[in-house]
Protein backbone atom coordinates (compact mmCIF):
# COMPACT_ATOMS: atom_id res chain seq x y z
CA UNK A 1 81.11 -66.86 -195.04
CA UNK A 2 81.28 -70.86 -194.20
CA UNK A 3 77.71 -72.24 -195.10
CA UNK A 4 76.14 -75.86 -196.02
CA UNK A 5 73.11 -77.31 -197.03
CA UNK A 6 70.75 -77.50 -193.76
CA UNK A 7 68.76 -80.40 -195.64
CA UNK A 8 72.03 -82.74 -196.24
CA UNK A 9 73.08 -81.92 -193.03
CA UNK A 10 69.94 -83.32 -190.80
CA UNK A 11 70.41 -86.43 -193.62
CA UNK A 12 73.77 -86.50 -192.38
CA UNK A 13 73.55 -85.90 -189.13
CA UNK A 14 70.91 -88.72 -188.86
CA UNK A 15 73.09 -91.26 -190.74
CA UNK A 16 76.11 -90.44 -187.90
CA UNK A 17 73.74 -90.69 -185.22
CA UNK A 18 72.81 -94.41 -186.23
CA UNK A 19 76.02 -95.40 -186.52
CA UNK A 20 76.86 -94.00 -183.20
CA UNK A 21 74.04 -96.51 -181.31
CA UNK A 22 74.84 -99.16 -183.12
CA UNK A 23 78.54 -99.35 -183.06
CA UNK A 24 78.34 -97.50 -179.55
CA UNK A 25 80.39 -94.68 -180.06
CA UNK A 26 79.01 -90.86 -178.18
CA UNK A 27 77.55 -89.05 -181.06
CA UNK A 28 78.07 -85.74 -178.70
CA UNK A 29 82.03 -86.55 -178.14
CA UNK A 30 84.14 -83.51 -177.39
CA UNK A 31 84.16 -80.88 -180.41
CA UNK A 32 87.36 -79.15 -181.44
CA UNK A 33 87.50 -75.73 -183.05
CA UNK A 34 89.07 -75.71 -186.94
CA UNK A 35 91.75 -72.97 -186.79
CA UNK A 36 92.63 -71.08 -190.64
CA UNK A 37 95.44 -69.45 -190.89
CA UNK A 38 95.84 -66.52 -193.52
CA UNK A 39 99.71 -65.52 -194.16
CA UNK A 40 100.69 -62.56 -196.31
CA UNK A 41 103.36 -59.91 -195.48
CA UNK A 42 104.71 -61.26 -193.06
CA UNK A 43 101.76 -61.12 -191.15
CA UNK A 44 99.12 -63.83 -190.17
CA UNK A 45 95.07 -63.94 -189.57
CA UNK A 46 94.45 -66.53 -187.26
CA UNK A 47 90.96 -67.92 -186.73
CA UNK A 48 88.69 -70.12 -184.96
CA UNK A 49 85.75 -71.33 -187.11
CA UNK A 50 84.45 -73.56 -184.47
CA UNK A 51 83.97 -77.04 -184.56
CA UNK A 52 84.16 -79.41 -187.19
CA UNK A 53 80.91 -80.53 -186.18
CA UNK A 54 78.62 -77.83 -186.69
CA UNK A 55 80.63 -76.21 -189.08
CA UNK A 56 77.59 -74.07 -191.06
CA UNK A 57 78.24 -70.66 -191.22
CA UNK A 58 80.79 -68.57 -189.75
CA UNK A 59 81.73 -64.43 -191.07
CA UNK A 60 84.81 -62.70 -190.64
CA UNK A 61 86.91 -60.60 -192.75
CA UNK A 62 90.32 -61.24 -193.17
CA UNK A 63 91.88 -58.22 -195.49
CA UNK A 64 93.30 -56.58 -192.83
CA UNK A 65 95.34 -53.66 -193.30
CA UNK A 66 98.58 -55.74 -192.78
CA UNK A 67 97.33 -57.98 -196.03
CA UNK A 68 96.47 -54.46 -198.20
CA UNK A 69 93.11 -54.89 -197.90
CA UNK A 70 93.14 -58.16 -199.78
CA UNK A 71 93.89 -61.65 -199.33
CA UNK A 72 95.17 -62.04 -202.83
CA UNK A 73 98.38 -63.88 -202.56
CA UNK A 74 98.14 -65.54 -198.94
CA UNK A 75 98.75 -68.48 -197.84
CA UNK A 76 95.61 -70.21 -196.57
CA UNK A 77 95.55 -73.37 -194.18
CA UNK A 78 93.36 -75.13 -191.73
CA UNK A 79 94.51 -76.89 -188.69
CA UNK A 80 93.04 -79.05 -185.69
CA UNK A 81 92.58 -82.25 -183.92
CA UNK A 82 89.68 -84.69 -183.98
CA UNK A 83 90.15 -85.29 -180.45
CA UNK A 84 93.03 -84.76 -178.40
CA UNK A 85 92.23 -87.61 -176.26
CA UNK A 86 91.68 -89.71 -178.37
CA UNK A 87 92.02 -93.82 -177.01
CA UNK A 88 91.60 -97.20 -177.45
CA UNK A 89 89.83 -99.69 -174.82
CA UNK A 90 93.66 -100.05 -172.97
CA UNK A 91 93.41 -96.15 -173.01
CA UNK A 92 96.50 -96.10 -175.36
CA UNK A 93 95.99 -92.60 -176.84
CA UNK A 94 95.42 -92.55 -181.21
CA UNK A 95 97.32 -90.00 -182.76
CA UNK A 96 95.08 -87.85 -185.23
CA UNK A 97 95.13 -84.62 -186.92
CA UNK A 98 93.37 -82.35 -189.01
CA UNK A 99 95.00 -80.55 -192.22
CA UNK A 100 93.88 -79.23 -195.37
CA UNK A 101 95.63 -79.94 -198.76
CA UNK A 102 95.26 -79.09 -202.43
CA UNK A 103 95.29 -81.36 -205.22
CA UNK A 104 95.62 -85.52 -205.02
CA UNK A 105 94.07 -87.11 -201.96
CA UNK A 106 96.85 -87.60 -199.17
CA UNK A 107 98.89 -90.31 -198.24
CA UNK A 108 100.33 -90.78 -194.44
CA UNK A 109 102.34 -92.71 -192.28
CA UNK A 110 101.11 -92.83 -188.51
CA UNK A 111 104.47 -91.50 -187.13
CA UNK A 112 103.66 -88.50 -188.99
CA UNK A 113 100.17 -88.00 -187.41
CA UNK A 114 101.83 -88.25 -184.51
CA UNK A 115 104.48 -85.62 -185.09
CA UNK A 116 101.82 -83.25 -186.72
CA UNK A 117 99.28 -83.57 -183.43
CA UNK A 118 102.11 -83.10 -180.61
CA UNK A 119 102.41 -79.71 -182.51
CA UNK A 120 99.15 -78.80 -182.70
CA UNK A 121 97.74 -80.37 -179.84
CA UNK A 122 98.78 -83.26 -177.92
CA UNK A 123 97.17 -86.06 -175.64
CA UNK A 124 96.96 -84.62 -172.44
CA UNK A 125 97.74 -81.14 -173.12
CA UNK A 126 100.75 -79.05 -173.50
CA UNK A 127 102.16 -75.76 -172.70
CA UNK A 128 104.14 -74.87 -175.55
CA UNK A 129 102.01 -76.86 -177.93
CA UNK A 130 100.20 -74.58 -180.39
CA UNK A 131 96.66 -74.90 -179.69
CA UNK A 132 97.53 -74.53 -176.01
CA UNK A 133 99.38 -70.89 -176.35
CA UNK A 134 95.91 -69.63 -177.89
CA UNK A 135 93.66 -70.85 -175.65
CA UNK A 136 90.80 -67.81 -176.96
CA UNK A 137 91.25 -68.97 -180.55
CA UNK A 138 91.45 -73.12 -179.87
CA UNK A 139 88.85 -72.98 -177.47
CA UNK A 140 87.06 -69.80 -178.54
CA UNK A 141 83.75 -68.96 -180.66
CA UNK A 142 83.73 -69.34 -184.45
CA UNK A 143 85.22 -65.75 -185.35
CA UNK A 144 87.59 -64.91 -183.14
CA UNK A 145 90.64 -63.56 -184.31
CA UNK A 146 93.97 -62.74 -183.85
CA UNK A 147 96.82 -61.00 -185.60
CA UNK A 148 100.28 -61.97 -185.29
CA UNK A 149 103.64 -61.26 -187.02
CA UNK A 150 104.57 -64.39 -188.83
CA UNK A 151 108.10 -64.29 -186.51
CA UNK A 152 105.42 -64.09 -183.29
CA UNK A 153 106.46 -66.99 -180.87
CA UNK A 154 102.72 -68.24 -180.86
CA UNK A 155 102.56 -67.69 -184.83
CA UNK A 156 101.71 -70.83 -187.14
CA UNK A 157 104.69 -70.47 -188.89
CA UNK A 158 106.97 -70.88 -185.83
CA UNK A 159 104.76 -73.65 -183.89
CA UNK A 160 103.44 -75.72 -186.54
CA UNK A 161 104.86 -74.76 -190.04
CA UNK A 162 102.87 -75.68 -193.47
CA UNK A 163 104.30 -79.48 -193.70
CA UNK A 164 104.56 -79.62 -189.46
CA UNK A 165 108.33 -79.31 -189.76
CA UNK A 166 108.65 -82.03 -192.52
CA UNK A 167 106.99 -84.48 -190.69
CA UNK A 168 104.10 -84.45 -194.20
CA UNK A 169 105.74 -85.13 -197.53
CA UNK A 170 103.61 -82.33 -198.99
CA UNK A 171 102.60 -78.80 -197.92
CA UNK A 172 99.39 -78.05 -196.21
CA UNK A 173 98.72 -74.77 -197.29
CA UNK A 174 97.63 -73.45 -200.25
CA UNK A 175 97.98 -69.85 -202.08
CA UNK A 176 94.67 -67.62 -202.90
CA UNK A 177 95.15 -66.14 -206.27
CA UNK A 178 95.32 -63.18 -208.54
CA UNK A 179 91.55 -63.08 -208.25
CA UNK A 180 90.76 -63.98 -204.85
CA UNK A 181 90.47 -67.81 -205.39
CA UNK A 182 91.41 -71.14 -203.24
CA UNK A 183 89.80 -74.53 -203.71
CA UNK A 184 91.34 -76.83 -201.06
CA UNK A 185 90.58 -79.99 -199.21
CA UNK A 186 90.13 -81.02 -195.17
CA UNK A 187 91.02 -83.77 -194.31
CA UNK A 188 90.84 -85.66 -190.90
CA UNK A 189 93.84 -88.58 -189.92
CA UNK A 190 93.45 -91.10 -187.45
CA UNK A 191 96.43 -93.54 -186.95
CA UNK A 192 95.94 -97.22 -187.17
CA UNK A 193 96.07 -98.86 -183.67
CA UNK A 194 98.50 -102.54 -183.33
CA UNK A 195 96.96 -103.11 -180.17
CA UNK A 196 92.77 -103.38 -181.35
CA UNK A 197 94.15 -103.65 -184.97
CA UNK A 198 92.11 -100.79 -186.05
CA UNK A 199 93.49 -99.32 -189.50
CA UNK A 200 94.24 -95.97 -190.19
CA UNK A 201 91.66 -93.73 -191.44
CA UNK A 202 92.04 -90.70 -193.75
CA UNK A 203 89.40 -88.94 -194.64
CA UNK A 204 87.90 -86.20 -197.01
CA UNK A 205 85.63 -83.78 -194.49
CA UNK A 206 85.24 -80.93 -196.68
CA UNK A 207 85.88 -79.52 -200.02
CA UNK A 208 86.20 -75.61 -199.49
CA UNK A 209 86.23 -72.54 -201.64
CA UNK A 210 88.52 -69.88 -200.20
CA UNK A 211 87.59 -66.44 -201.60
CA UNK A 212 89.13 -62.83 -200.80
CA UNK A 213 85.89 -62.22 -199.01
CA UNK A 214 85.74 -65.72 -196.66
CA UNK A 215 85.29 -69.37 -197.34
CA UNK A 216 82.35 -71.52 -198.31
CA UNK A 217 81.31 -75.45 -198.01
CA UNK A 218 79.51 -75.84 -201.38
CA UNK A 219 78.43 -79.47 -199.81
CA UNK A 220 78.59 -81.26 -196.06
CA UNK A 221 80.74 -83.96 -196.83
CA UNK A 222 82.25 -84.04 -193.63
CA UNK A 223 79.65 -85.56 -191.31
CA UNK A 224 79.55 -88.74 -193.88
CA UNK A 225 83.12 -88.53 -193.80
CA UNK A 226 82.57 -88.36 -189.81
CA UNK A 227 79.88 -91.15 -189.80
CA UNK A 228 82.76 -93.59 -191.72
CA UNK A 229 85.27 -92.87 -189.20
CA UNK A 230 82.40 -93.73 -186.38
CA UNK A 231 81.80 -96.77 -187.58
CA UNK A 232 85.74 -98.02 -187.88
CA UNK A 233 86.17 -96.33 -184.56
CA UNK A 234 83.85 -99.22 -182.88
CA UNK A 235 86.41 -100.39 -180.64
CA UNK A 236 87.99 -97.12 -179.50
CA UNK A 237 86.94 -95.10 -176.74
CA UNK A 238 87.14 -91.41 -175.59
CA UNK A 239 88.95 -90.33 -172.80
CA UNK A 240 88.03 -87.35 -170.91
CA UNK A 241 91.21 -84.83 -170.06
């Protein structure tokens, strides 16, 4: 279960608004779904948990019979974009990505946002990027599933891998524990732009709790973290499909 405080969130959700009219930025932009990845066995639980933006609630259950019955011991990692499309004014497109990571907050350089989105999910689409060969999981409800041999073509582990094929100096993943336990970050990236000068943006969105039985958001941090990133997005623009 994936829940948050309905109070901070309308406080939130207020505070992003405002900063939307007054730097003039669409508060409503495009969402895109978080995809977690469970890996045990040689097997992997892949699933959407909608969009970063309303990300409340969401139940599944991922000890599958391929796991044991337990996620004790997988691998655990969330992927996505914060927009695809992503441009400036000149419609120069602003590499960005979405990862989770344990421990010390993350450093980046922008040629590795770039690396990690063409694998997940490029400007302008792609048809053997990752997001793109699982169209019903990318673009589906929070929820759905799918279960995939970690040597599947479409698997994480093949497409994207849990550093996106070296491109991060540090693992995105994180392992669930004897007793059922993950504590890991999201994070959102957003490389800086020479061409409006806009500097890069990192930024904490949640900090989640990864149990055997689902995950939890014990607070909303990432629509302040989203409000931030609204307000040094002033001079960039989105850019439909």
């Amino acid at each position: 279960m994936i829940s948050s405080a309905s109070s901070w969130l309308r406080t939130c959700a207020s505070a992003v608004a405002g900063c939307a009219l007054v730097f003039g930025v669409a508060a409503h932009a495009r969402a895109n779904s978080l995809v977690a990845v469970y890996e045990k066995s040689g097997f992997e639980y892949i699933v959407s948990l909608g969009p970063e933006s309303s990300f409340t609630s969401v139940s599944f259950n991922a000890n599958i019979s391929q796991f044991g019955g337990s996620t004790s011991g997988a691998l655990f990692t969330i992927v996505s974009v914060v927009d695809r499309n992503l441009a400036d004014e000149f419609s120069v497109p602003i590499p960005n990505i979405v990862f989770t990571k344990t421990g010390a907050f993350p450093a980046l350089s922008d040629n590795a946002i770039g690396q990690a989105q063409n694998l997940v999910a490029p400007n302008g689409g792609s048809a053997d990027a990752w997001f793109d060969l699982l169209p019903t999981i990318a673009n589906g409800p929070a929820g759905t599933f799918k279960v995939v041999a970690a040597t599947d073509p479409t698997a994480f582990e093949v497409k994207v891998g849990n550093d996106f094929f070296s491109a991060f100096p540090f693992a995105t993943t994180g392992t669930i524990d004897a007793s059922g336990n993950l504590h890991i970050g999201l994070y959102s990236a957003i490389a800086s732009d020479a061409f409006t000068g806009a500097d890069q943006i990192v930024s904490l969105l949640h900090n989640i709790n990864v149990t055997s039985g689902g995950v939890a958001v014990p607070e909303p941090t990432g629509l302040i973290g989203l409000g931030i990133a609204l307000a040094s997005l002033a001079t960039l623009r989105r850019r439909a499909a």
